[in-house]
Protein backbone atom coordinates (compact mmCIF):
# COMPACT_ATOMS: atom_id res chain seq x y z
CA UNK A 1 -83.50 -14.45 -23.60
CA UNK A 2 -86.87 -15.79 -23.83
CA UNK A 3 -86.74 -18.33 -21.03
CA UNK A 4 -85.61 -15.65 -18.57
CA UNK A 5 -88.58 -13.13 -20.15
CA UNK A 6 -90.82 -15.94 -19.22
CA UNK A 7 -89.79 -16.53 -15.96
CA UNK A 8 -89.40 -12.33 -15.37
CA UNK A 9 -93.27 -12.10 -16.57
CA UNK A 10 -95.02 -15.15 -15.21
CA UNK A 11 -92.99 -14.95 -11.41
CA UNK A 12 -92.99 -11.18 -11.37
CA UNK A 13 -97.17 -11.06 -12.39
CA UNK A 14 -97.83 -13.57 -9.74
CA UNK A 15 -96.15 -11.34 -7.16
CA UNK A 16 -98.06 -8.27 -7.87
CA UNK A 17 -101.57 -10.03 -8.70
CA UNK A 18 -101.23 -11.18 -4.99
CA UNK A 19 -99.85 -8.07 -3.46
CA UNK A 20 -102.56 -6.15 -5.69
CA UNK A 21 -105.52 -8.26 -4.24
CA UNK A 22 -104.58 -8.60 -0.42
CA UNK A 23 -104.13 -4.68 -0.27
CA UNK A 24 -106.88 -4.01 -2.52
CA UNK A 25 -109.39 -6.48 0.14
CA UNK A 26 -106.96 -4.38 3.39
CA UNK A 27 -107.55 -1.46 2.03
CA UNK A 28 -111.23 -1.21 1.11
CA UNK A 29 -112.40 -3.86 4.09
CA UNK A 30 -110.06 -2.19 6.90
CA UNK A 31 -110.67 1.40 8.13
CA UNK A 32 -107.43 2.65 8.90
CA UNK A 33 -104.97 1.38 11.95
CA UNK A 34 -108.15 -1.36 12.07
CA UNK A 35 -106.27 -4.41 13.28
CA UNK A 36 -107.81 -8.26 13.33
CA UNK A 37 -106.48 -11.07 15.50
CA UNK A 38 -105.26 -14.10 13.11
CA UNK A 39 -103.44 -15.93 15.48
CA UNK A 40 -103.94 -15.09 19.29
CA UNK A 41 -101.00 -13.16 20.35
CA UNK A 42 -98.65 -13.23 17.54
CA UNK A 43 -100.45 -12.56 14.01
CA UNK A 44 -102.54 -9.67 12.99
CA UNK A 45 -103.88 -8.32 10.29
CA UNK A 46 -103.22 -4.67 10.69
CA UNK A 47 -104.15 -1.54 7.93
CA UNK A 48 -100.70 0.75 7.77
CA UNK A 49 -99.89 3.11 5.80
CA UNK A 50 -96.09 3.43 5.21
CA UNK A 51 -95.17 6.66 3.65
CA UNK A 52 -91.13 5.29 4.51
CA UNK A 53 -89.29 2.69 2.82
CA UNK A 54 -88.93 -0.60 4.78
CA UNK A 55 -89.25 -0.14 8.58
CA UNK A 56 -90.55 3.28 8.02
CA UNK A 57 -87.25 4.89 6.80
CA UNK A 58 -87.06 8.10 5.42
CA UNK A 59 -91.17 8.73 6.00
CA UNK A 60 -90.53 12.26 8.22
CA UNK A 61 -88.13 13.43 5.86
CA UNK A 62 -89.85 16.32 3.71
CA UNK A 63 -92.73 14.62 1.41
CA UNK A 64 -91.15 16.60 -1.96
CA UNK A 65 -88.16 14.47 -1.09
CA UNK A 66 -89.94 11.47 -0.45
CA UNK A 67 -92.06 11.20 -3.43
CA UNK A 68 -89.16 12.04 -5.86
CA UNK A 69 -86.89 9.62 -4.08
CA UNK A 70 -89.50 6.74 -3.59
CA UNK A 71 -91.24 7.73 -7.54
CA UNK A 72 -87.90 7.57 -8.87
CA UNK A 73 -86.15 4.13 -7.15
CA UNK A 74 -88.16 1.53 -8.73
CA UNK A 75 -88.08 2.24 -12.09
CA UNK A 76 -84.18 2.30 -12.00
CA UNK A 77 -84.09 -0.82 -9.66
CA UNK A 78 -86.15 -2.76 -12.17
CA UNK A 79 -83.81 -0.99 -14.91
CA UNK A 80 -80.80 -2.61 -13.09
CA UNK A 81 -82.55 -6.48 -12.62
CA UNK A 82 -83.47 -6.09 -16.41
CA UNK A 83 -79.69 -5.40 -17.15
CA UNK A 84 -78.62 -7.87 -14.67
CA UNK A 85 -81.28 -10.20 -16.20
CA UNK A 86 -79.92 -9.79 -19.87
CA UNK A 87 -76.48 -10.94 -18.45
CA UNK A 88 -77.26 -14.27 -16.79
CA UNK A 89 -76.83 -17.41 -18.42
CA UNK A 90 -79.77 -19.73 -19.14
CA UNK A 91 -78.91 -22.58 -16.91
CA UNK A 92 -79.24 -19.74 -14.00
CA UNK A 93 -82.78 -20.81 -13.26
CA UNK A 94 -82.38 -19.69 -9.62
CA UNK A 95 -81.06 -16.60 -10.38
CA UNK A 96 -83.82 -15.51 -12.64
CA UNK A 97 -86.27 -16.77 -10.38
CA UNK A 98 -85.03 -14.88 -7.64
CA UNK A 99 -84.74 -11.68 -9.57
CA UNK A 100 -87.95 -12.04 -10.94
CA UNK A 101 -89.48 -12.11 -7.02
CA UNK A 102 -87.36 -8.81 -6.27
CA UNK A 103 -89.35 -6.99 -9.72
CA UNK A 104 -92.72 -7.79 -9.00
CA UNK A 105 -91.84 -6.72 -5.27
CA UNK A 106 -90.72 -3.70 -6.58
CA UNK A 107 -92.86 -2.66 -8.78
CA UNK A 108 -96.14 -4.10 -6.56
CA UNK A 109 -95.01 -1.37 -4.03
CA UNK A 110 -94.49 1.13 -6.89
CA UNK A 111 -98.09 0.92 -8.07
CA UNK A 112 -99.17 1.81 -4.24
CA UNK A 113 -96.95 4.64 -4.58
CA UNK A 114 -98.15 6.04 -7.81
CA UNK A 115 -101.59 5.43 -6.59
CA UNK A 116 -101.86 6.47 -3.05
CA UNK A 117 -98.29 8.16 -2.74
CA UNK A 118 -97.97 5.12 0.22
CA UNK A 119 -97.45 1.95 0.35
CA UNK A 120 -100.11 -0.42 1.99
CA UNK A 121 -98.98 -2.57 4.96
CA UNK A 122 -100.79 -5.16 6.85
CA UNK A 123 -98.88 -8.25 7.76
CA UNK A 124 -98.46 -7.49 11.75
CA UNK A 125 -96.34 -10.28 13.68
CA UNK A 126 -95.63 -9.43 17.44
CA UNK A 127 -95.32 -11.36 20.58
CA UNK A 128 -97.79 -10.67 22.65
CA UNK A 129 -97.76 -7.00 21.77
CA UNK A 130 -94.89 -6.91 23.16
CA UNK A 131 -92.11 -7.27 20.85
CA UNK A 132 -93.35 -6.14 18.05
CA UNK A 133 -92.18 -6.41 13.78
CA UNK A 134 -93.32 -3.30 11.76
CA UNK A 135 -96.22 -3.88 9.18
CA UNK A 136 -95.56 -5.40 5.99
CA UNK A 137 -96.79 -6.75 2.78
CA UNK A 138 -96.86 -9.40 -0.11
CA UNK A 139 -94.66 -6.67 -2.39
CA UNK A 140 -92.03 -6.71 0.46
CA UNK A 141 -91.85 -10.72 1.28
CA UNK A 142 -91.29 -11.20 -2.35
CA UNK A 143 -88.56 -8.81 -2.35
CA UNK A 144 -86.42 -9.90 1.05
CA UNK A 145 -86.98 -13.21 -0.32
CA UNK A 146 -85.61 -12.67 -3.55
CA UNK A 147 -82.56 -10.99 -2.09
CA UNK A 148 -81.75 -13.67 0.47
CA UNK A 149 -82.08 -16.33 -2.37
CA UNK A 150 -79.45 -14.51 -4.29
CA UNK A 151 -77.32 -13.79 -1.42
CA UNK A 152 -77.30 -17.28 -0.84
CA UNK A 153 -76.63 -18.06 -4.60
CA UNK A 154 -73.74 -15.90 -4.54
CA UNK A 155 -72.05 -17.21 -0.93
CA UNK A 156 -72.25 -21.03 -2.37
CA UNK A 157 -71.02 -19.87 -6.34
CA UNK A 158 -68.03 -18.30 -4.33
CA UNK A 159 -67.71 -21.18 -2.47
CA UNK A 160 -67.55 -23.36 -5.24
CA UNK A 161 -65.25 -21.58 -7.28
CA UNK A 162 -63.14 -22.13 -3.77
CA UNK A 163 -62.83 -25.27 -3.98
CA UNK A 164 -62.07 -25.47 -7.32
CA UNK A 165 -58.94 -24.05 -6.84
């Protein structure tokens, strides 16, 4: 259990140090809807505030609702990748490793939501305003990432155990 505490603590405190610190600078140095051009017609930096979940789910639903629903969900998704945690096997490196991104997503966007009762947003792709992607953050790359790692760690176990019989 230690080697998949370590991993939990050192991954997971990575993710929200650098979630912390972007918003922290987007919030303070950006006035609101403030956007800056990184890259010319695809990349800004843009201040959001997402009172939603991803995409901006759920944020005109009634704000009681909201911040018992949103106040409540991370502490029992991190309850569920703790039990999940316990269960793995040590050898599951990539497993913990991808659970451990998911946590410090979560609770990097939790910690915006106990502060603010929003979540900060600021990563702005688009093409050419155009086509646009909604707003997003450190806290929510860590988390799609972690899930796609362990979707894909799940589709090739199942495949293995295919082929073994």
């Amino acid at each position: 259990m230690r080697q998949k505490l370590i991993y939990l603590m050192s991954i997971s405190s990575l993710v929200i140090a650098v979630d912390q610190l972007t918003k922290l600078f987007v919030h303070t140095k950006f006035q609101l809807h403030e956007s800056r051009v990184v890259i010319e017609n695809y990349f800004n930096i843009t201040y959001v505030r997402n009172f939603g979940a991803a995409f901006g789910i759920l944020a005109q639903t009634p704000a009681v609702f909201r911040e018992i629903f949103f106040l409540s969900m991370p502490p029992l998704a991190c309850s569920l990748i703790l039990y999940i945690l316990w269960g793995l096997k040590e050898k599951q490196t990539s497993q913990m490793i991808a659970l451990s991104f998911i946590f410090g997503g979560a609770i990097g966007n939790y910690i915006d939501r106990v502060q603010y009762r929003y979540v900060v947003d600021f990563i702005d792709f688009h093409f050419y305003n155009r086509q646009t992607w909604p707003a997003f953050n450190i806290a929510d790359m860590a988390i799609v990432c972690g899930v796609a790692a362990l979707i894909y760690l799940i589709m090739t176990e199942k495949e293995k155990k295919t082929e073994l019989t």
